[in-house]
C-alpha atoms as a PDB file:
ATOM      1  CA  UNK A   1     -23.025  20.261 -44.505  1.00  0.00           C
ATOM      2  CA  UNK A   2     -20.509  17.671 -45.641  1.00  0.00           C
ATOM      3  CA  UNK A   3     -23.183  15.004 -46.113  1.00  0.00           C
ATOM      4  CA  UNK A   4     -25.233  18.131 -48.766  1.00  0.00           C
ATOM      5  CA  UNK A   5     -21.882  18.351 -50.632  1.00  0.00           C
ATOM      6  CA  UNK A   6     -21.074  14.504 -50.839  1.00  0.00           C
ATOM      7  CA  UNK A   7     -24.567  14.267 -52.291  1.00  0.00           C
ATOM      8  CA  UNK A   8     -24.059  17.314 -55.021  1.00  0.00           C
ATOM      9  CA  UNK A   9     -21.341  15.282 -55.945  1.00  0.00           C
ATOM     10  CA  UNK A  10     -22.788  12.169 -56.211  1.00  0.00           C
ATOM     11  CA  UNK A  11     -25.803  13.364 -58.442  1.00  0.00           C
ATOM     12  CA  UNK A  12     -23.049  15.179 -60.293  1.00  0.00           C
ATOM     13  CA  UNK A  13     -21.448  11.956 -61.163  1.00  0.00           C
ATOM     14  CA  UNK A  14     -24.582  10.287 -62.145  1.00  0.00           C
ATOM     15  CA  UNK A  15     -25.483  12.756 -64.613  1.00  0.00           C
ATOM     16  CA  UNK A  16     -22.278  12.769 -66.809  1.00  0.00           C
ATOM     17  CA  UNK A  17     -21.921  15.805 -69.516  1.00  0.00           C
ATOM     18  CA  UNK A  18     -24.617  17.238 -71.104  1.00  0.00           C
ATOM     19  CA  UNK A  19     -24.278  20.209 -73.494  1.00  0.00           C
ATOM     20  CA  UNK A  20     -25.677  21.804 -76.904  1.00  0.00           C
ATOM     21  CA  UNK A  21     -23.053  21.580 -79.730  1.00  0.00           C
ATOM     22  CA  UNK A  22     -22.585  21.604 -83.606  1.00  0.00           C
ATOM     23  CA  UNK A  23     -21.390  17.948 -83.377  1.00  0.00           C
ATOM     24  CA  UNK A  24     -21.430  18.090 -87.285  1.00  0.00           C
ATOM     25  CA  UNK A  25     -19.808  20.875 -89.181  1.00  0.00           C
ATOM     26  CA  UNK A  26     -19.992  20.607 -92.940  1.00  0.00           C
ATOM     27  CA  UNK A  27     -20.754  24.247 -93.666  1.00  0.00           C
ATOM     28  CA  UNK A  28     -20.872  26.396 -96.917  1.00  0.00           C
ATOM     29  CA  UNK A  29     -17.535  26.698 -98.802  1.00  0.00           C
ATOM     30  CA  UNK A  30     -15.609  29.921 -97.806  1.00  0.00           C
ATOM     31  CA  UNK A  31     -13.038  29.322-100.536  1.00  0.00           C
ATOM     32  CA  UNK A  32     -12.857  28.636-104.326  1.00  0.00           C
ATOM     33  CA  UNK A  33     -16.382  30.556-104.876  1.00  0.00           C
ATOM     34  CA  UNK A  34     -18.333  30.544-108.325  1.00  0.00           C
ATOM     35  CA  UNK A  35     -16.901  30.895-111.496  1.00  0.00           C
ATOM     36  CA  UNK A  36     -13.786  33.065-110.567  1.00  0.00           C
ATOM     37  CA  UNK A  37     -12.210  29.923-109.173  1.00  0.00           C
ATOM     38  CA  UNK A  38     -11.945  28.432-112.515  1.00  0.00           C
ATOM     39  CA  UNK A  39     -11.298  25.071-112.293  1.00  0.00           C
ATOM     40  CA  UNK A  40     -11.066  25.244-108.590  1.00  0.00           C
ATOM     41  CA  UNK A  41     -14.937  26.326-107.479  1.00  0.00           C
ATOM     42  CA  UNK A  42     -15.867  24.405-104.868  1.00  0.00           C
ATOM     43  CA  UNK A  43     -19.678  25.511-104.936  1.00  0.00           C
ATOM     44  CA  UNK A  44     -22.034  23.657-106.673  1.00  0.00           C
ATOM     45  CA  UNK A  45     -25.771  22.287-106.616  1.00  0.00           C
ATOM     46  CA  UNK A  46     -27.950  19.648-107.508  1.00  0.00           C
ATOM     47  CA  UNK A  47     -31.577  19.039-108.302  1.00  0.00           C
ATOM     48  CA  UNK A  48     -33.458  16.459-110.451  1.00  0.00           C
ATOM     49  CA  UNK A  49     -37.167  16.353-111.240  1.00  0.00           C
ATOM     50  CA  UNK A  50     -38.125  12.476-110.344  1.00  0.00           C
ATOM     51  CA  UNK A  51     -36.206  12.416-107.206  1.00  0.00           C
ATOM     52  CA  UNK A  52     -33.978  14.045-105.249  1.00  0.00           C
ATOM     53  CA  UNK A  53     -30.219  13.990-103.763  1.00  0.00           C
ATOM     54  CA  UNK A  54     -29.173  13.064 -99.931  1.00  0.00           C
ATOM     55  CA  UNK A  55     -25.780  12.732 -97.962  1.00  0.00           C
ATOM     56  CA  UNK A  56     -24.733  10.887 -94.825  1.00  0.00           C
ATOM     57  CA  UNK A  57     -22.511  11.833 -91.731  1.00  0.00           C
ATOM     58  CA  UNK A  58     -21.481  10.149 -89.181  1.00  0.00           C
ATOM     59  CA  UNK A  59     -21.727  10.878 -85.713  1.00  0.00           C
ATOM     60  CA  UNK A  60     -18.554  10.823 -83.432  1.00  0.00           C
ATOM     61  CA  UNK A  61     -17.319   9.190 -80.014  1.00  0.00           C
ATOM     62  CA  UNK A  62     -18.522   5.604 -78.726  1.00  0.00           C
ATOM     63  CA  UNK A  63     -21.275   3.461 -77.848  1.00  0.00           C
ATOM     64  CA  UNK A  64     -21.082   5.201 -74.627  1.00  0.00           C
ATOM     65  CA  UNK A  65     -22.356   8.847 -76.285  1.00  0.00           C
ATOM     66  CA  UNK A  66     -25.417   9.500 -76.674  1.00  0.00           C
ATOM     67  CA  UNK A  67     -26.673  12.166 -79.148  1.00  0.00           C
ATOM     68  CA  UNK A  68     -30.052  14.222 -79.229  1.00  0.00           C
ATOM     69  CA  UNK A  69     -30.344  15.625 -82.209  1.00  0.00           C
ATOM     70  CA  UNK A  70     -32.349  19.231 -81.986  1.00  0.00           C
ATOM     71  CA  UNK A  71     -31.907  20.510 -85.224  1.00  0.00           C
ATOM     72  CA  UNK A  72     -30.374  20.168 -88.640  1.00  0.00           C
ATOM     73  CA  UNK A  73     -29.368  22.891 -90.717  1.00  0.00           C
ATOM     74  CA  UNK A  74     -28.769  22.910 -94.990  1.00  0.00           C
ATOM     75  CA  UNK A  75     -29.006  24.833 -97.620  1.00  0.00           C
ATOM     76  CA  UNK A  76     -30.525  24.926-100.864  1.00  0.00           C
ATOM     77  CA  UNK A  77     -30.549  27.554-104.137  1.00  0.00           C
ATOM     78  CA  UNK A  78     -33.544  28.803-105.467  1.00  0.00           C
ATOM     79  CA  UNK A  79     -34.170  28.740-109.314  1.00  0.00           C
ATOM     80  CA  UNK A  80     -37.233  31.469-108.923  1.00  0.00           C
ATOM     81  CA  UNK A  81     -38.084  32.949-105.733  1.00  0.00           C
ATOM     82  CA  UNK A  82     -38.348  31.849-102.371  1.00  0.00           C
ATOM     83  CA  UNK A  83     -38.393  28.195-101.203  1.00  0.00           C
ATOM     84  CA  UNK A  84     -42.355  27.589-100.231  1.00  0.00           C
ATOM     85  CA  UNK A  85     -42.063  24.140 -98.495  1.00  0.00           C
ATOM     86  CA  UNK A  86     -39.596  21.634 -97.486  1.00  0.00           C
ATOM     87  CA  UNK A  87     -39.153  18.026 -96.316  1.00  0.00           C
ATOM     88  CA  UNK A  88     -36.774  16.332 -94.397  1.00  0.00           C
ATOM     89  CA  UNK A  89     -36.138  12.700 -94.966  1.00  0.00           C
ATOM     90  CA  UNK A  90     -33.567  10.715 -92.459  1.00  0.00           C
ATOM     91  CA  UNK A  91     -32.894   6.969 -92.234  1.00  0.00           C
ATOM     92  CA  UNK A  92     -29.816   4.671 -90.100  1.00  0.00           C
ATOM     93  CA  UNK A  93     -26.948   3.348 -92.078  1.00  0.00           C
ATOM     94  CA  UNK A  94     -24.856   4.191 -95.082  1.00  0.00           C
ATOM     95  CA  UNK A  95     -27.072   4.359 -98.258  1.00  0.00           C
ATOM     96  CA  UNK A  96     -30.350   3.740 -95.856  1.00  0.00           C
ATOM     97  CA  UNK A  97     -33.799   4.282 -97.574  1.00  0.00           C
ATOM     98  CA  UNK A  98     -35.290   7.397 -95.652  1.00  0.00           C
ATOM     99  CA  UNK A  99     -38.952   8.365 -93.994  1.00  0.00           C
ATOM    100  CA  UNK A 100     -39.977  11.862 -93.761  1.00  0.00           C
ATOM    101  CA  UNK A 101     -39.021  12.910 -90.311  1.00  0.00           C
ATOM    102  CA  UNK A 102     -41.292  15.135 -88.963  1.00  0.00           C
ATOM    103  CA  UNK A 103     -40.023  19.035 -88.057  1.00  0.00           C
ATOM    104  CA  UNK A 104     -40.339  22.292 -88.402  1.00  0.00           C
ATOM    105  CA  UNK A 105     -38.569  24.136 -91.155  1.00  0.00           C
ATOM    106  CA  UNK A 106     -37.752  27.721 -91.760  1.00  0.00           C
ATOM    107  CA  UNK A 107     -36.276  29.397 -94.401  1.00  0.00           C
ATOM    108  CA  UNK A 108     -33.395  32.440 -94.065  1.00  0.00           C
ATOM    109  CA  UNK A 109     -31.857  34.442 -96.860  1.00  0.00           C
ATOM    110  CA  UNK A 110     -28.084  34.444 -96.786  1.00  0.00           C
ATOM    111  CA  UNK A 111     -25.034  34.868 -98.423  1.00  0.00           C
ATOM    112  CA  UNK A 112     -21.715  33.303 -98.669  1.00  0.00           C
ATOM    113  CA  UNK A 113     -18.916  34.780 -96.187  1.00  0.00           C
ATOM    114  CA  UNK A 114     -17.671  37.201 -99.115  1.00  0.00           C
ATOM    115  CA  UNK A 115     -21.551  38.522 -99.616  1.00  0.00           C
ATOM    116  CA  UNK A 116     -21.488  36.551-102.767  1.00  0.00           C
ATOM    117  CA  UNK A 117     -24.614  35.212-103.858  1.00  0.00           C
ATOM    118  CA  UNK A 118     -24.611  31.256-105.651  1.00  0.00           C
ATOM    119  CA  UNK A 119     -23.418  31.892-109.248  1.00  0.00           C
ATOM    120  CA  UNK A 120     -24.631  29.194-111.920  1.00  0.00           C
ATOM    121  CA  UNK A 121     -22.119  27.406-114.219  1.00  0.00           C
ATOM    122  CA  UNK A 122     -23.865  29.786-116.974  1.00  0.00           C
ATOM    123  CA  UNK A 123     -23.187  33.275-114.947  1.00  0.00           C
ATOM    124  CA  UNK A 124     -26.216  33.459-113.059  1.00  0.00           C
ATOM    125  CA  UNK A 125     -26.722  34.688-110.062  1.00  0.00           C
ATOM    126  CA  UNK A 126     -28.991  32.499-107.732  1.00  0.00           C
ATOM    127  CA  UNK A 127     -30.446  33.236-104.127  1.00  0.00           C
ATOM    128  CA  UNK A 128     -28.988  31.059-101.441  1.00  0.00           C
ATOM    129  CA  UNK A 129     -31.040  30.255 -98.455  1.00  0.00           C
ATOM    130  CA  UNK A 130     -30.108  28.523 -95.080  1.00  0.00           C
ATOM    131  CA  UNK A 131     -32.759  26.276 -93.920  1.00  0.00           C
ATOM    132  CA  UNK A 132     -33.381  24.769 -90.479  1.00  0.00           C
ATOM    133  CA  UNK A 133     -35.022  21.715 -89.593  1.00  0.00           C
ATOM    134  CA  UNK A 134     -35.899  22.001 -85.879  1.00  0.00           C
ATOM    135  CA  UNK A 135     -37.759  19.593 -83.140  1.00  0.00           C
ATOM    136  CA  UNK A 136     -36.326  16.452 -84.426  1.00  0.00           C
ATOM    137  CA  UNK A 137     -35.516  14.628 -81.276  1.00  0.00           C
ATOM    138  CA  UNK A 138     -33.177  11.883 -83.375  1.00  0.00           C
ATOM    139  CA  UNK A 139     -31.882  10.143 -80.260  1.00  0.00           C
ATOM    140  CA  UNK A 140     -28.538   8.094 -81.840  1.00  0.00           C
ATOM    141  CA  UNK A 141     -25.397   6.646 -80.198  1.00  0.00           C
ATOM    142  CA  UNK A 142     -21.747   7.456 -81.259  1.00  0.00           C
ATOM    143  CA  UNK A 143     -20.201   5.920 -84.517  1.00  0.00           C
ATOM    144  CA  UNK A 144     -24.098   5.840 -85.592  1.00  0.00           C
ATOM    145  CA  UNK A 145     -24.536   7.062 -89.655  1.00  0.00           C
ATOM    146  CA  UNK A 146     -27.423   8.688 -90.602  1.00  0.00           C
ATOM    147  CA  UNK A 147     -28.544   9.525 -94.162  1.00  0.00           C
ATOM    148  CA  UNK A 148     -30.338  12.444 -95.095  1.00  0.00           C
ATOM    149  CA  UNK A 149     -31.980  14.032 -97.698  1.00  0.00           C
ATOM    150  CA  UNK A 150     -34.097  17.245 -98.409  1.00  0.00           C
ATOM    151  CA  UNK A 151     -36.910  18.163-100.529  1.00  0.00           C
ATOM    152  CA  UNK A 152     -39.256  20.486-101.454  1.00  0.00           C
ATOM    153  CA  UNK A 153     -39.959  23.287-104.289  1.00  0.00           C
ATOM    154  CA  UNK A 154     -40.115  27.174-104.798  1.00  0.00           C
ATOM    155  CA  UNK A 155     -42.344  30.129-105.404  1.00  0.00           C
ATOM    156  CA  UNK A 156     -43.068  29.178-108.733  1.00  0.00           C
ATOM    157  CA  UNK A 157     -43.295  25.104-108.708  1.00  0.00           C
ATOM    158  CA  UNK A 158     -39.403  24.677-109.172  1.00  0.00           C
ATOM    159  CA  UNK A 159     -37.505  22.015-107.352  1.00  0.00           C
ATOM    160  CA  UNK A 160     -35.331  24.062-105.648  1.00  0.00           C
ATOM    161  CA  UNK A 161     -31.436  22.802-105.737  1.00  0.00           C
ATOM    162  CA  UNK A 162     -28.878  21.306-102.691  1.00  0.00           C
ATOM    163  CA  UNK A 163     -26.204  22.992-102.595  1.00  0.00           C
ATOM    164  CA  UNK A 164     -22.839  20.847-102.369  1.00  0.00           C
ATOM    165  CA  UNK A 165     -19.715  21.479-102.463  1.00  0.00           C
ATOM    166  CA  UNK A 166     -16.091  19.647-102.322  1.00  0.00           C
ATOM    167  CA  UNK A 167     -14.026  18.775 -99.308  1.00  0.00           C
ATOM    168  CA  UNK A 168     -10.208  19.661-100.531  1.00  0.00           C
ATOM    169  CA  UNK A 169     -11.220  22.915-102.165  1.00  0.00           C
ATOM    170  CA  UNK A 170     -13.837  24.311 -99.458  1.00  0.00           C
ATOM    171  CA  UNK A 171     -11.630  26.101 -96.917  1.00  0.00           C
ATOM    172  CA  UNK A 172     -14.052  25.030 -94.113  1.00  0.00           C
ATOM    173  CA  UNK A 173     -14.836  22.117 -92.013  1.00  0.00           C
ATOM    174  CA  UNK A 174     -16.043  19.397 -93.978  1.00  0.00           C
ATOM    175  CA  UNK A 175     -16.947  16.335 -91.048  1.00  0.00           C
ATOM    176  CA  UNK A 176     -17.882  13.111 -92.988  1.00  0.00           C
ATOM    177  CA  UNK A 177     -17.593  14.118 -96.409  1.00  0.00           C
ATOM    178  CA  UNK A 178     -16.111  11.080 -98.664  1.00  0.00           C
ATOM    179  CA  UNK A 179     -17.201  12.783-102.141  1.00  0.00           C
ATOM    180  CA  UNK A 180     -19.800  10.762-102.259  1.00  0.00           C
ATOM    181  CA  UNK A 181     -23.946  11.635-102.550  1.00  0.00           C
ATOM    182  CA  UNK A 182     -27.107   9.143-102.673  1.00  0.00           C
ATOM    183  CA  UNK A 183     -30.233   9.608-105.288  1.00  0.00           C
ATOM    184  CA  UNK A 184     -33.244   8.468-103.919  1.00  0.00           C
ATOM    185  CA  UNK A 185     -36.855   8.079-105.457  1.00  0.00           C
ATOM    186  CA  UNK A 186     -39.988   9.386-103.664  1.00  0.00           C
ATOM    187  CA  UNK A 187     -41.974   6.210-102.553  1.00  0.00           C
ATOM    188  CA  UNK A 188     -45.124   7.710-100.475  1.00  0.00           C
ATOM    189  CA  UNK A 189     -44.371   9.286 -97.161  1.00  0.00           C
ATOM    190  CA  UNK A 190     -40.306   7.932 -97.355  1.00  0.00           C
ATOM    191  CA  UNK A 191     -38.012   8.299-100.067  1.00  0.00           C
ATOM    192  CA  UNK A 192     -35.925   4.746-101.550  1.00  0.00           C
ATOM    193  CA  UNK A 193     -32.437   4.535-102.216  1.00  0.00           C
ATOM    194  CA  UNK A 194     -31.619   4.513-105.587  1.00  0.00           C
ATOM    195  CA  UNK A 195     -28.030   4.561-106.416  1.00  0.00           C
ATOM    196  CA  UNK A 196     -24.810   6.647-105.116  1.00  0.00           C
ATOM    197  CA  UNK A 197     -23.516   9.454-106.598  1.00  0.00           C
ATOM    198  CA  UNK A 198     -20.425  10.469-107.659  1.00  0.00           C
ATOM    199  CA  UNK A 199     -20.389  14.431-109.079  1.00  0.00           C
ATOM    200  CA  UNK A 200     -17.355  14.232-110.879  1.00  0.00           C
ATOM    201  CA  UNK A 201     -17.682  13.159-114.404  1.00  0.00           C
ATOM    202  CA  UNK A 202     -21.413  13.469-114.121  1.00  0.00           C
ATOM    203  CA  UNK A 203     -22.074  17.305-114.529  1.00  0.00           C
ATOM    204  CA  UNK A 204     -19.256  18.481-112.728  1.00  0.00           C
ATOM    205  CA  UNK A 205     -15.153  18.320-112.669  1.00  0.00           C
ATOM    206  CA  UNK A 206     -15.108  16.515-109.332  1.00  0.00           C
ATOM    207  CA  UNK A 207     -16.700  14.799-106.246  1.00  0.00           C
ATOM    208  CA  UNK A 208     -18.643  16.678-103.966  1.00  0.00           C
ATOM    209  CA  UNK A 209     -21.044  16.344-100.489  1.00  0.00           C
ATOM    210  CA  UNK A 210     -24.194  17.967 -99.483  1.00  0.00           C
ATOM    211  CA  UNK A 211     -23.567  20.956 -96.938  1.00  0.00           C
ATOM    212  CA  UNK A 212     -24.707  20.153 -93.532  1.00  0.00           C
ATOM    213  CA  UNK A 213     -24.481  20.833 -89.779  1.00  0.00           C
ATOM    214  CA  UNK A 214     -25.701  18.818 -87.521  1.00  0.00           C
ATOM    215  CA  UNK A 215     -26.985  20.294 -83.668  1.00  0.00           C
ATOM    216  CA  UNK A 216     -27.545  17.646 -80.735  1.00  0.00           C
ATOM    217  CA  UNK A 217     -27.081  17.486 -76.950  1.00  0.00           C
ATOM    218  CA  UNK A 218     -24.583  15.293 -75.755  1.00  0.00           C
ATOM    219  CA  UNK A 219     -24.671  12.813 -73.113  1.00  0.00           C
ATOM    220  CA  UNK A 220     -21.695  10.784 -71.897  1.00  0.00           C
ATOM    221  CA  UNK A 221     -21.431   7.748 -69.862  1.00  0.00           C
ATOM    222  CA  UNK A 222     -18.930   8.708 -66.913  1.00  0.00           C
ATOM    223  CA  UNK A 223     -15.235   7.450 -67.432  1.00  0.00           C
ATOM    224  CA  UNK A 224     -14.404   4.231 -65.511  1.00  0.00           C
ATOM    225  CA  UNK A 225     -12.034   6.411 -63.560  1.00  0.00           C
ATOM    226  CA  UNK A 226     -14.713   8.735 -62.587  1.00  0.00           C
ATOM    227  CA  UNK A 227     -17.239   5.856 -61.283  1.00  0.00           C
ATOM    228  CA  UNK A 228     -14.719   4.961 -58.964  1.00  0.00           C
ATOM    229  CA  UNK A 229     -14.552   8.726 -57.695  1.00  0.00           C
ATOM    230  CA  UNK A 230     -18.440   8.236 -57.596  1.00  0.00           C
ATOM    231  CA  UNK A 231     -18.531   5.139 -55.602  1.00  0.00           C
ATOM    232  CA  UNK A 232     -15.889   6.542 -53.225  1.00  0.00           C
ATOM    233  CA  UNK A 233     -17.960   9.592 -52.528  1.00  0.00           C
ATOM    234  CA  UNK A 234     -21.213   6.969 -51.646  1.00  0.00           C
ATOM    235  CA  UNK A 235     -18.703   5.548 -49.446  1.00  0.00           C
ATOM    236  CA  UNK A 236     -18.316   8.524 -47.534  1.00  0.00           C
ATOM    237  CA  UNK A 237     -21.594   9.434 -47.461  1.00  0.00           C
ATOM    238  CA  UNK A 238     -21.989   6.185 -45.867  1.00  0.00           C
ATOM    239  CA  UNK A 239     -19.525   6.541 -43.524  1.00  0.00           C
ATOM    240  CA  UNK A 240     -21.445  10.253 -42.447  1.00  0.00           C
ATOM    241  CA  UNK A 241     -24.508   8.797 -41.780  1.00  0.00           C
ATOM    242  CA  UNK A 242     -22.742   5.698 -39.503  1.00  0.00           C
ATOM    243  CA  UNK A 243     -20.645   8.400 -37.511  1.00  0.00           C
ATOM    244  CA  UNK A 244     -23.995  10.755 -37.041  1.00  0.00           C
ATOM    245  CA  UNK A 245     -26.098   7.231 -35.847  1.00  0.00           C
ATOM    246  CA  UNK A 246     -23.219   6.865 -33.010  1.00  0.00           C
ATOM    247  CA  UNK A 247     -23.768  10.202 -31.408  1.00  0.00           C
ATOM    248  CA  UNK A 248     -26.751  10.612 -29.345  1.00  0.00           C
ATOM    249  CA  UNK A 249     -28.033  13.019 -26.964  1.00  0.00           C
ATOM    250  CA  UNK A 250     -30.051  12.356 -24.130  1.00  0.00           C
ATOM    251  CA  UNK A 251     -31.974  14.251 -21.839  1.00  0.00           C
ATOM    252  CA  UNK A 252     -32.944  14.102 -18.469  1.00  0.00           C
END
């Protein structure tokens, strides 16, 4: 019995900490919504005919964490009807040119936490839909960045628009935003880095980030602290076995 539970322990030990999380939380805005805020709206979007915009974040924790990404999740406002198709585009590094990363989308109508729908800077009201990248299987390590960007059109043959929104004035979590977007140009199956972006004073009255969240399992090395535990409970198991070898029956 004590030699099964040394061993539960020691595979325990081996496998470190695995779990499902949002390890990247830059929602929607809950705060400063559409025109009513004035010259505090945090909500805004951004489309563009030759290209398209993208964003970065960067993943937490060090070399020793390992992400799996499953899924990434953004949203985007359609000009005229539903969005019809979508492409996700993800590259390593700050300002990285992207390839189209193959996954699964799907496309859910939502609204903002007050039931709002997207309001244009002309009064408009625009549907807002949440879409969801899944199967990735982006396998990156901690402190890793990753740029992103997403494309695709609506019912109609519209470039549907990112939604974006700024850090200070977004009442929400907002994990690697530095008011800062990328423009990138379609080159065949990838998409190139153009230039960065900077909202404010180009269309808008400040800076701004592409809304993301990010969901991967986690895997961390064990502690140094917790190898020793590890290497202490092969020891013992050792030690079983040895006292087990010394006793022997015999029979007659």
């Amino acid at each position: 019995m004590r030699k099964m539970v040394l061993a539960a322990f020691a595979a325990t030990m081996l496998s470190g900490v695995a779990y499902a999380d949002v390890v990247v939380d830059r929602g929607l805005p809950t705060a400063n919504l559409n025109n009513a805020a004035g010259a505090n709206q945090s909500n805004v979007a951004w489309a563009d005919s030759e290209g398209f915009y993208g964003d970065s974040f960067t993943l937490g924790g060090g070399s020793g964490t390992t992400y799996t990404i499953d899924a990434l999740r953004t949203w985007v406002i359609a000009r005229d009807g539903a969005p019809v198709s979508a492409s996700l585009y993800t590259g390593v590094g700050a300002n990285a040119d992207l390839a189209e990363t193959s996954s699964t989308a799907s496309f859910t109508l939502v609204t903002y936490d007050d039931a709002s729908d997207y309001q244009t800077l002309g009064g408009a009201y625009r549907s807002l839909y949440q879409v969801d990248f899944t199967g990735l299987n982006i396998v990156a390590t901690g402190g890793t960045t990753i740029s992103f960007g997403v494309d695709g059109v609506n019912q109609g043959g519209y470039a549907f628009f990112n939604h974006a929104s700024n850090a200070a004035l977004s009442g929400s979590p907002q994990d690697s935003a530095d008011n800062v977007m990328s423009y990138y140009l379609h080159d065949g199956p990838g998409a190139t880095y153009d230039s960065a972006f900077d909202s404010n004073g180009n269309g808008w009255n400040k800076s701004s980030d592409i809304n993301v969240q990010v969901f991967a399992t986690v895997s961390e090395a064990p502690e140094p602290a917790a190898w020793a535990m590890m290497v202490a409970g092969f020891g013992a198991i050792g030690g079983a076995m040895r006292g087990r070898r010394k006793v022997a029956v015999r029979f007659a």
